[in-house]
C-alpha atoms as a PDB file:
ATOM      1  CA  UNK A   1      -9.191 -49.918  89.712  1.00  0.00           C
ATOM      2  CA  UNK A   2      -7.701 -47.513  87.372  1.00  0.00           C
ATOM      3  CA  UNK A   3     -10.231 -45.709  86.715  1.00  0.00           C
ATOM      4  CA  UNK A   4     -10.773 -44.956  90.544  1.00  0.00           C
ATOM      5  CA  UNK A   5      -6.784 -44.108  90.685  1.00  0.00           C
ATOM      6  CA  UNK A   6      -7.833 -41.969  87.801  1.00  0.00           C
ATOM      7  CA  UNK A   7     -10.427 -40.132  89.746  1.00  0.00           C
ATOM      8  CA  UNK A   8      -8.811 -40.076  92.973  1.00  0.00           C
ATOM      9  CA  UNK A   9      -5.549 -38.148  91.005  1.00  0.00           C
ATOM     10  CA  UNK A  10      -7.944 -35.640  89.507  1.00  0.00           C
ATOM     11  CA  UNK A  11      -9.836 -34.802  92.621  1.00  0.00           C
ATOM     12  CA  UNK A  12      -6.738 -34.430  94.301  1.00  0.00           C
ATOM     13  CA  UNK A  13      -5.519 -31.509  91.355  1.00  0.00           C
ATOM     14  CA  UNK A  14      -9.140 -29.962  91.786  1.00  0.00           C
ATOM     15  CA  UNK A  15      -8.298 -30.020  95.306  1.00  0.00           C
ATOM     16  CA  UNK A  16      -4.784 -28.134  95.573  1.00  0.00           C
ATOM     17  CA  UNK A  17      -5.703 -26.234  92.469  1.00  0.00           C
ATOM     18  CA  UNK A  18      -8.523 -24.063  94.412  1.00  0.00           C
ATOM     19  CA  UNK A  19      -6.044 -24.699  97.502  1.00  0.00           C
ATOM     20  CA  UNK A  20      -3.543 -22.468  96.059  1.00  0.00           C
ATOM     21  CA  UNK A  21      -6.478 -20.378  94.799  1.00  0.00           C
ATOM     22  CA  UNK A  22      -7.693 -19.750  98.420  1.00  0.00           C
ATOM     23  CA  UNK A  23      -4.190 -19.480  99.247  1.00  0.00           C
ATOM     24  CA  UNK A  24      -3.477 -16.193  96.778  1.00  0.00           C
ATOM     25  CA  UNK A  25      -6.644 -15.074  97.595  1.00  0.00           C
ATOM     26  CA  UNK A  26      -5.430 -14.671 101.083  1.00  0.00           C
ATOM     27  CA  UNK A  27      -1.808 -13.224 100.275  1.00  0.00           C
ATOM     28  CA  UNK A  28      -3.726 -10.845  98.375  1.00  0.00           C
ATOM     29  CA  UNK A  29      -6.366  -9.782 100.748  1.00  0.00           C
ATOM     30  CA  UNK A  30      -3.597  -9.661 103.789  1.00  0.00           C
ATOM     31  CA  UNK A  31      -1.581  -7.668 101.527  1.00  0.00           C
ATOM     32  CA  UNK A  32      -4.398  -5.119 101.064  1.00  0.00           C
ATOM     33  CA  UNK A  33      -5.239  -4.941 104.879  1.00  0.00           C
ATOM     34  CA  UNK A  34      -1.494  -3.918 105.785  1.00  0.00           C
ATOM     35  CA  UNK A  35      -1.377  -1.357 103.004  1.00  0.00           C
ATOM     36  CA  UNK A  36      -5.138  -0.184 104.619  1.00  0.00           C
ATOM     37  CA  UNK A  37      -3.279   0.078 108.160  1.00  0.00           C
ATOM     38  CA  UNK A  38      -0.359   1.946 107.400  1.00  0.00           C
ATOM     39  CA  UNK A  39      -2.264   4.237 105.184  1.00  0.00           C
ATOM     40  CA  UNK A  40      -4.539   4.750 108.607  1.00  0.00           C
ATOM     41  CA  UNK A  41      -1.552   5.019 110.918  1.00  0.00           C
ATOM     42  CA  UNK A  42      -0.052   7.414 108.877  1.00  0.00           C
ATOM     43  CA  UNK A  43      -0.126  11.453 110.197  1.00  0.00           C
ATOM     44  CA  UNK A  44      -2.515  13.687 108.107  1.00  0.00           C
ATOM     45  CA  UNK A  45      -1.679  16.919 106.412  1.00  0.00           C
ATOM     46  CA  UNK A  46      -4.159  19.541 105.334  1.00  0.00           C
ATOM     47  CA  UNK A  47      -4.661  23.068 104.971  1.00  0.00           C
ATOM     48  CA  UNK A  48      -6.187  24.615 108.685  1.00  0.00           C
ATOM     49  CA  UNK A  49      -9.668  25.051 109.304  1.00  0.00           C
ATOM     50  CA  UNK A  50     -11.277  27.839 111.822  1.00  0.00           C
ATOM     51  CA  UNK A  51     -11.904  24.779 113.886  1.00  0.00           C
ATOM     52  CA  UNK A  52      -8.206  23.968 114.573  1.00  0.00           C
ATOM     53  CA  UNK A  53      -7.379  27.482 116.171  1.00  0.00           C
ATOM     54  CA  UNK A  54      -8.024  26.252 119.874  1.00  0.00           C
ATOM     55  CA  UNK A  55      -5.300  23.419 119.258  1.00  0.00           C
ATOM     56  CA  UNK A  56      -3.218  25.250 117.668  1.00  0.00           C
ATOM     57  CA  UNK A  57      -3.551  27.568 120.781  1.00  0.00           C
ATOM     58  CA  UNK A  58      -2.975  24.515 122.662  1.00  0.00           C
ATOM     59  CA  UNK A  59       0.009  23.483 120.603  1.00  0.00           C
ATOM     60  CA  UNK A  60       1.772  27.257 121.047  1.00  0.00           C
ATOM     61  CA  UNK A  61       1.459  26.651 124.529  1.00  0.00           C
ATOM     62  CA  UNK A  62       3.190  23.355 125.000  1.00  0.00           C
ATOM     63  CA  UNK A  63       6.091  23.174 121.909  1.00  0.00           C
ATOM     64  CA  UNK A  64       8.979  21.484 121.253  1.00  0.00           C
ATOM     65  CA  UNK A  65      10.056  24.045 118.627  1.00  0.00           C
ATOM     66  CA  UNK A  66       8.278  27.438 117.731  1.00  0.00           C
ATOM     67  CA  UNK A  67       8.818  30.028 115.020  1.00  0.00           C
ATOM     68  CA  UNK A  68       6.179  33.337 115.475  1.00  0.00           C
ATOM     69  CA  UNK A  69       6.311  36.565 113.582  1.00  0.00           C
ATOM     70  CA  UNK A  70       2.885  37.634 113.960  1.00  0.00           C
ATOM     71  CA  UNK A  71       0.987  37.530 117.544  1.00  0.00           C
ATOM     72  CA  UNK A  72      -1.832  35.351 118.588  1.00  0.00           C
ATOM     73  CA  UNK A  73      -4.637  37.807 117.521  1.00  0.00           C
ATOM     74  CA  UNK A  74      -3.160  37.536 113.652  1.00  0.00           C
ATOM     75  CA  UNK A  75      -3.637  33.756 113.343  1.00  0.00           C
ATOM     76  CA  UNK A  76      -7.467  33.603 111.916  1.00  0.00           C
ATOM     77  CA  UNK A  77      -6.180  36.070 109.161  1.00  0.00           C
ATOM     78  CA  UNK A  78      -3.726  33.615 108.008  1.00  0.00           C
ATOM     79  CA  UNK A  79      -6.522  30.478 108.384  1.00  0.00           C
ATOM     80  CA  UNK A  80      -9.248  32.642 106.264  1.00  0.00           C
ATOM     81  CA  UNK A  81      -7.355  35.928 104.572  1.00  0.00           C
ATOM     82  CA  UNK A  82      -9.476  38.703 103.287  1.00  0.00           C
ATOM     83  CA  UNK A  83      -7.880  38.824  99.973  1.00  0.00           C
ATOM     84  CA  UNK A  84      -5.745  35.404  98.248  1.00  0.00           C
ATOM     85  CA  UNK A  85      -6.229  31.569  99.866  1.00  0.00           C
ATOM     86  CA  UNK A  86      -4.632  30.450 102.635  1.00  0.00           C
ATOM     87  CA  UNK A  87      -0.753  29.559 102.864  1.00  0.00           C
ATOM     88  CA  UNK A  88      -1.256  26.906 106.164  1.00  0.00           C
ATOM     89  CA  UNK A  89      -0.971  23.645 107.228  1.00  0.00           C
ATOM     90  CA  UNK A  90      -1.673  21.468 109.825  1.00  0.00           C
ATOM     91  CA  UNK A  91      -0.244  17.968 111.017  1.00  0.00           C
ATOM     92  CA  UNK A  92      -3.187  15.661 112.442  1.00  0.00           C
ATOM     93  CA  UNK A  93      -2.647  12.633 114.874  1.00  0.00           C
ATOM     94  CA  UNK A  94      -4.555   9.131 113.364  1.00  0.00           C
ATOM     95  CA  UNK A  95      -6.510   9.277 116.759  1.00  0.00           C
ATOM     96  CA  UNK A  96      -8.176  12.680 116.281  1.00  0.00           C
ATOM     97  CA  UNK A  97      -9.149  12.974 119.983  1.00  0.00           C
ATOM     98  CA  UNK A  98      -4.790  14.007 120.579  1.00  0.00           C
ATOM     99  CA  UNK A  99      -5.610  16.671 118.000  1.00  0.00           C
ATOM    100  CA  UNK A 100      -2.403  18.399 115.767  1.00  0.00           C
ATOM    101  CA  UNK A 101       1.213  17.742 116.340  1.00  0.00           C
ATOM    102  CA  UNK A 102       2.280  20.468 114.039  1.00  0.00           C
ATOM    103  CA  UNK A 103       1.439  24.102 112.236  1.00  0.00           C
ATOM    104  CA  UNK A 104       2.579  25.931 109.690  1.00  0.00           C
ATOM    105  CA  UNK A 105       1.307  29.603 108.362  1.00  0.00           C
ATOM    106  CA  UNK A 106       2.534  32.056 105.615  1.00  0.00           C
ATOM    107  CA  UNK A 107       0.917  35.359 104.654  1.00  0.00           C
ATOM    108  CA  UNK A 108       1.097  37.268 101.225  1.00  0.00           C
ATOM    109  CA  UNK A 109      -0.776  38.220  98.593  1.00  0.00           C
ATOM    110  CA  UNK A 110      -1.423  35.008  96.941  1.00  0.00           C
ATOM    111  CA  UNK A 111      -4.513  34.339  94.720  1.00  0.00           C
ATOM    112  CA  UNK A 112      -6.264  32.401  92.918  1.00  0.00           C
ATOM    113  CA  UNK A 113      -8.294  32.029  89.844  1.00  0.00           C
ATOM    114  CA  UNK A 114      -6.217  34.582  87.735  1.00  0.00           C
ATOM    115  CA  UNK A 115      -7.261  35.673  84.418  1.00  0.00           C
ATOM    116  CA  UNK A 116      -4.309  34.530  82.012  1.00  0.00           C
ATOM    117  CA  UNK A 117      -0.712  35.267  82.970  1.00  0.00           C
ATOM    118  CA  UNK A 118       1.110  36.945  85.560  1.00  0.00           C
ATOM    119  CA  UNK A 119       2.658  40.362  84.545  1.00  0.00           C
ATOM    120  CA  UNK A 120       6.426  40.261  83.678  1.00  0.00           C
ATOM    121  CA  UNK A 121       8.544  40.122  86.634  1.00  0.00           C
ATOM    122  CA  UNK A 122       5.628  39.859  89.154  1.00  0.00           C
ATOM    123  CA  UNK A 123       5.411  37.181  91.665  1.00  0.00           C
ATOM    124  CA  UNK A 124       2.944  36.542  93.378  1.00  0.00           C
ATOM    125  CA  UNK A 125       4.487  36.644  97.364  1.00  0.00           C
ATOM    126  CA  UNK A 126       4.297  35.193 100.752  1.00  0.00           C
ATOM    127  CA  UNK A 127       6.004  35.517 104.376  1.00  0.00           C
ATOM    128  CA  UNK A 128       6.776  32.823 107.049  1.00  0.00           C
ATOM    129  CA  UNK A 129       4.991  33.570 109.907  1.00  0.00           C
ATOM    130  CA  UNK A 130       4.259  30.545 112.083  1.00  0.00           C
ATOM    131  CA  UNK A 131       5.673  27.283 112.601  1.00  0.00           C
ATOM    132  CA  UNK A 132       4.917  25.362 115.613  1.00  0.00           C
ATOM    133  CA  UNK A 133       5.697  21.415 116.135  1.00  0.00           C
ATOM    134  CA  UNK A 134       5.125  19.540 119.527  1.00  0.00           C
ATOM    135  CA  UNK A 135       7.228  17.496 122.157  1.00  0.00           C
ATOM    136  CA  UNK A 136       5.676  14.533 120.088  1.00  0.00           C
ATOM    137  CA  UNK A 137       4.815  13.045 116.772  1.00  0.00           C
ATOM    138  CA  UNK A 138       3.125  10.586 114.772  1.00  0.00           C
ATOM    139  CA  UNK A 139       5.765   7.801 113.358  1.00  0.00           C
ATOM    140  CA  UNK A 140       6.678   8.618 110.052  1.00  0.00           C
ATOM    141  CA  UNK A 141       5.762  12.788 110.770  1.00  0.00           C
ATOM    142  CA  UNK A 142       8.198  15.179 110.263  1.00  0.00           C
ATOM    143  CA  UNK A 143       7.941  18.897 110.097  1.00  0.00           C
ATOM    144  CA  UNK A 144       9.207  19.130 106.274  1.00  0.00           C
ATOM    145  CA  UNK A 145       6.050  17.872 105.372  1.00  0.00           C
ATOM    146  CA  UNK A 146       4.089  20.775 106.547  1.00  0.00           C
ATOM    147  CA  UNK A 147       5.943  23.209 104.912  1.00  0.00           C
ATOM    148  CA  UNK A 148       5.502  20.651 101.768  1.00  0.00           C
ATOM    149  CA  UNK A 149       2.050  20.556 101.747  1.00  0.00           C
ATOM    150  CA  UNK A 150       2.070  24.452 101.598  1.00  0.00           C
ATOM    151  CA  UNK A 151       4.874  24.513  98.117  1.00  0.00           C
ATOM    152  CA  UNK A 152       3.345  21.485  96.421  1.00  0.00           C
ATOM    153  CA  UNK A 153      -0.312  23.620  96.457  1.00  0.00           C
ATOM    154  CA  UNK A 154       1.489  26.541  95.288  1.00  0.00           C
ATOM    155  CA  UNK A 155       3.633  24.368  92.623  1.00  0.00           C
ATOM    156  CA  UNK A 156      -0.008  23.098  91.242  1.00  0.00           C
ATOM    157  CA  UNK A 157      -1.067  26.624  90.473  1.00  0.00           C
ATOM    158  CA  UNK A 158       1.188  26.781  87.982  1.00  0.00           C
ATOM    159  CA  UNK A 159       2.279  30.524  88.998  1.00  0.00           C
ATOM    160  CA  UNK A 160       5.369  32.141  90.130  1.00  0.00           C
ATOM    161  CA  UNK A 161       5.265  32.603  93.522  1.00  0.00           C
ATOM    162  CA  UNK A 162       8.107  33.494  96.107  1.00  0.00           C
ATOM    163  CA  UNK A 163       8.014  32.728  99.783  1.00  0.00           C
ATOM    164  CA  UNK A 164      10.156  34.368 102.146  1.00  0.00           C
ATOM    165  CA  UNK A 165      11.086  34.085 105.908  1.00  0.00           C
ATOM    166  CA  UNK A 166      13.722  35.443 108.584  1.00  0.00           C
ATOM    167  CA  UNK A 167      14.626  32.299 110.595  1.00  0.00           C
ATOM    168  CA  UNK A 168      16.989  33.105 113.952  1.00  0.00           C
ATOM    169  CA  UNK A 169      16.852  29.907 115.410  1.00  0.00           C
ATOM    170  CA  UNK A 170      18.997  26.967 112.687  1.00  0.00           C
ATOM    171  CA  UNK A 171      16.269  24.485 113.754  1.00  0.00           C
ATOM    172  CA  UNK A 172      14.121  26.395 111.140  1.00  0.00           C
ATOM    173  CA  UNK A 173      16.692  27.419 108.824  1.00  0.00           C
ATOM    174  CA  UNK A 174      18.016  23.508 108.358  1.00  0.00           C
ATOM    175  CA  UNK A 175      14.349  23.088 107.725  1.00  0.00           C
ATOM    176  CA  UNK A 176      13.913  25.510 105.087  1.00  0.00           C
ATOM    177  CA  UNK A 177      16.642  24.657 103.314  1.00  0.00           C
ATOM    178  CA  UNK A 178      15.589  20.650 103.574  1.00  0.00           C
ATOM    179  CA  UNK A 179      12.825  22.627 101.460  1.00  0.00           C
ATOM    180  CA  UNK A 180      14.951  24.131  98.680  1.00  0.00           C
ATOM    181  CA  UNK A 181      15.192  27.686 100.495  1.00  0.00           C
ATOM    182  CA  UNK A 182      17.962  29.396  99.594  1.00  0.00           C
ATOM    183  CA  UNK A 183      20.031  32.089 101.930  1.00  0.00           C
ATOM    184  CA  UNK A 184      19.789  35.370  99.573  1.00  0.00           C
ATOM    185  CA  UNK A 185      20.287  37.924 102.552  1.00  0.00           C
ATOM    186  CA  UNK A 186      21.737  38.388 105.798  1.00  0.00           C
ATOM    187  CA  UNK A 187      20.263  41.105 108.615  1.00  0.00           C
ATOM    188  CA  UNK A 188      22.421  42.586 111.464  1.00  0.00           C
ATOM    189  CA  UNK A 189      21.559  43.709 115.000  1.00  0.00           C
ATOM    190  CA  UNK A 190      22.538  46.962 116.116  1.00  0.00           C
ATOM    191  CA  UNK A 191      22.055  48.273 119.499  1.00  0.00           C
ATOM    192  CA  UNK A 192      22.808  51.420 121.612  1.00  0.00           C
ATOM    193  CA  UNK A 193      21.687  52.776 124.537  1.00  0.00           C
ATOM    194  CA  UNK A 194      19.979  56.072 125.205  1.00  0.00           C
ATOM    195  CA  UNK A 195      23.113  57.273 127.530  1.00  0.00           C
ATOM    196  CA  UNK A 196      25.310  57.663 124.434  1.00  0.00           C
ATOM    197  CA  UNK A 197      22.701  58.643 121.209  1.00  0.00           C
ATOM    198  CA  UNK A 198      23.556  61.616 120.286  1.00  0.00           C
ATOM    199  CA  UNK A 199      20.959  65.078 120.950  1.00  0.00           C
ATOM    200  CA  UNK A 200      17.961  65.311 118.719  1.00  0.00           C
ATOM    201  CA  UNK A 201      18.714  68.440 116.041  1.00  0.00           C
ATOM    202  CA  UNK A 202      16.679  71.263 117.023  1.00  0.00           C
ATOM    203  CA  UNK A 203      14.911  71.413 113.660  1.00  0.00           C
ATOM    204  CA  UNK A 204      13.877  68.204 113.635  1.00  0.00           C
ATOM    205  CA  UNK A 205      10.386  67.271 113.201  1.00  0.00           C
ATOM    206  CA  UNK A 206       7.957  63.830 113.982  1.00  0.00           C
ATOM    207  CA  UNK A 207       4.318  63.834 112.865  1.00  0.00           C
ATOM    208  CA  UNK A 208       1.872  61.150 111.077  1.00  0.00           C
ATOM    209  CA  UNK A 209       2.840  60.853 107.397  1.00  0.00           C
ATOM    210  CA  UNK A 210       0.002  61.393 104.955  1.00  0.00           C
ATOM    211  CA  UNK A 211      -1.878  59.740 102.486  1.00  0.00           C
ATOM    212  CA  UNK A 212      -0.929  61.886 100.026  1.00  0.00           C
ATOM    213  CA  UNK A 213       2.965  61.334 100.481  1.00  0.00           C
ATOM    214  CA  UNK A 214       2.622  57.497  99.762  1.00  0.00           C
ATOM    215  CA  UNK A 215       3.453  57.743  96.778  1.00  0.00           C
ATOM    216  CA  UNK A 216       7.225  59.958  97.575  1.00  0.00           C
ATOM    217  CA  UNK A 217       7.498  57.329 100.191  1.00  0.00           C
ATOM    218  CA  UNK A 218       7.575  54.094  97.809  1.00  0.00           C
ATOM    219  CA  UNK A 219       9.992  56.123  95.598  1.00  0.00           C
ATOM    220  CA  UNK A 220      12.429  56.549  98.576  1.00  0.00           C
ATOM    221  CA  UNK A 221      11.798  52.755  99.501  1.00  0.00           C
ATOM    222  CA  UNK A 222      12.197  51.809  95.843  1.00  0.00           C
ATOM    223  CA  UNK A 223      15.804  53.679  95.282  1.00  0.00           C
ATOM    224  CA  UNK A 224      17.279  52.344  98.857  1.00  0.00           C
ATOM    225  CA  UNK A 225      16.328  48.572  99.403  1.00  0.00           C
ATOM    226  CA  UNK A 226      16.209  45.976  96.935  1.00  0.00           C
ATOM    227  CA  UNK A 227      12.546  44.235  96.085  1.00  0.00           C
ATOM    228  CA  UNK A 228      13.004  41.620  98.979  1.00  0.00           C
ATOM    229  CA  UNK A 229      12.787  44.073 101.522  1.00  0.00           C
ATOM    230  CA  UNK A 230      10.720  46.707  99.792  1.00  0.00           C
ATOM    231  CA  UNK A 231       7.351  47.453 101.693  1.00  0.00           C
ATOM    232  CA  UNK A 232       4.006  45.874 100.583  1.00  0.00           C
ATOM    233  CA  UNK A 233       2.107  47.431  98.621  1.00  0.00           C
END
């Protein structure tokens, strides 16, 4: 009889041993499958592809908020540049067939790939020229992380690198400066009518300026406005 109590006790600890077992198992297993969905629920951000343009398109057409200093016809060049990689980035819904919620572009100069380091007070520069964000978003999506994606790629290159824009609207300055943007400059709006400019000098004369007066030209835009509003190169 005691031996069968004996056995009967040791089954029973075999029994709730690989019960509690199965029962971590299972903790552990749910535990992965809710960190699975939420990772797939959450809203993608990448860099744009040629393939998004007729969303974006879409997305410029029906907005909740838009920001564009460049027309329609520029927005390939800022997807694939000629010179430098792309400054963009794109906000993707989980279901892929309600395509992007959000868009963000800069231009500049910005390249990769360089040999060694950048020359003493050089930076390597960029301008806001799109942001776009729709009536709706993914849970969790926000337009900071657009602009985000674009400064944590250019943090990982390791090189200085300024980005600049001219917000009007204080949607998209709050933004920026969510993003560490600092105010450096202010630009004022003057306006006057034609009924009260004053006559045109008689000796004064318009024509094309020439290639070979660049170079007088940069040294007048040099001496007047500070590098931030200096022309490109």
């Amino acid at each position: 009889m005691r031996a069968v109590n004996l056995l009967s006790r040791f089954i029973s600890r075999v029994l709730l041993h690989n019960f509690q077992q199965a029962f971590d198992w299972l903790q552990s297993a749910f535990a992965i499958y809710q960190r699975l969905l939420v990772h797939s629920l959450l809203p993608m951000i990448r860099s744009v592809n040629p393939t998004d343009l007729p969303s974006i398109h879409r997305l410029i057409e029906e907005n909740r908020h838009i920001f564009l200093s460049c027309g329609r016809e520029d927005l390939p060049g800022l997807i694939t540049p000629a010179t430098g990689i792309p400054l963009t980035a794109v906000g993707l819904w989980p279901d892929d067939a309600k395509g992007i919620w959000g868009f963000v572009a800069f231009d500049g100069e910005l390249s990769t790939g360089l040999a060694g380091p950048l020359q003493e007070g050089s930076l390597q520069e960029g301008a806001l020229r799109a942001v776009v964000i729709g009536h709706n978003m993914p849970a969790g999506a926000s337009a900071d992380q657009l602009v985000g994606h674009i400064l944590d790629s250019r943090q990982a290159d390791g090189q200085p690198f300024q980005l600049t824009a001219l917000p009007h609207e204080s949607w998209l300055a709050q933004l920026l400066e969510r993003q560490q943007f600092q105010v450096v400059d202010h630009l004022c709006f003057y306006q006057r009518s034609r009924r009260n400019a004053p006559p045109a000098a008689d000796s004064a004369l318009l024509r094309p300026l020439r290639a070979d007066e660049l170079a007088e030209l940069k040294k007048v835009d040099s001496a007047v406005f500070p590098p931030l509003w200096r022309m490109a190169e």
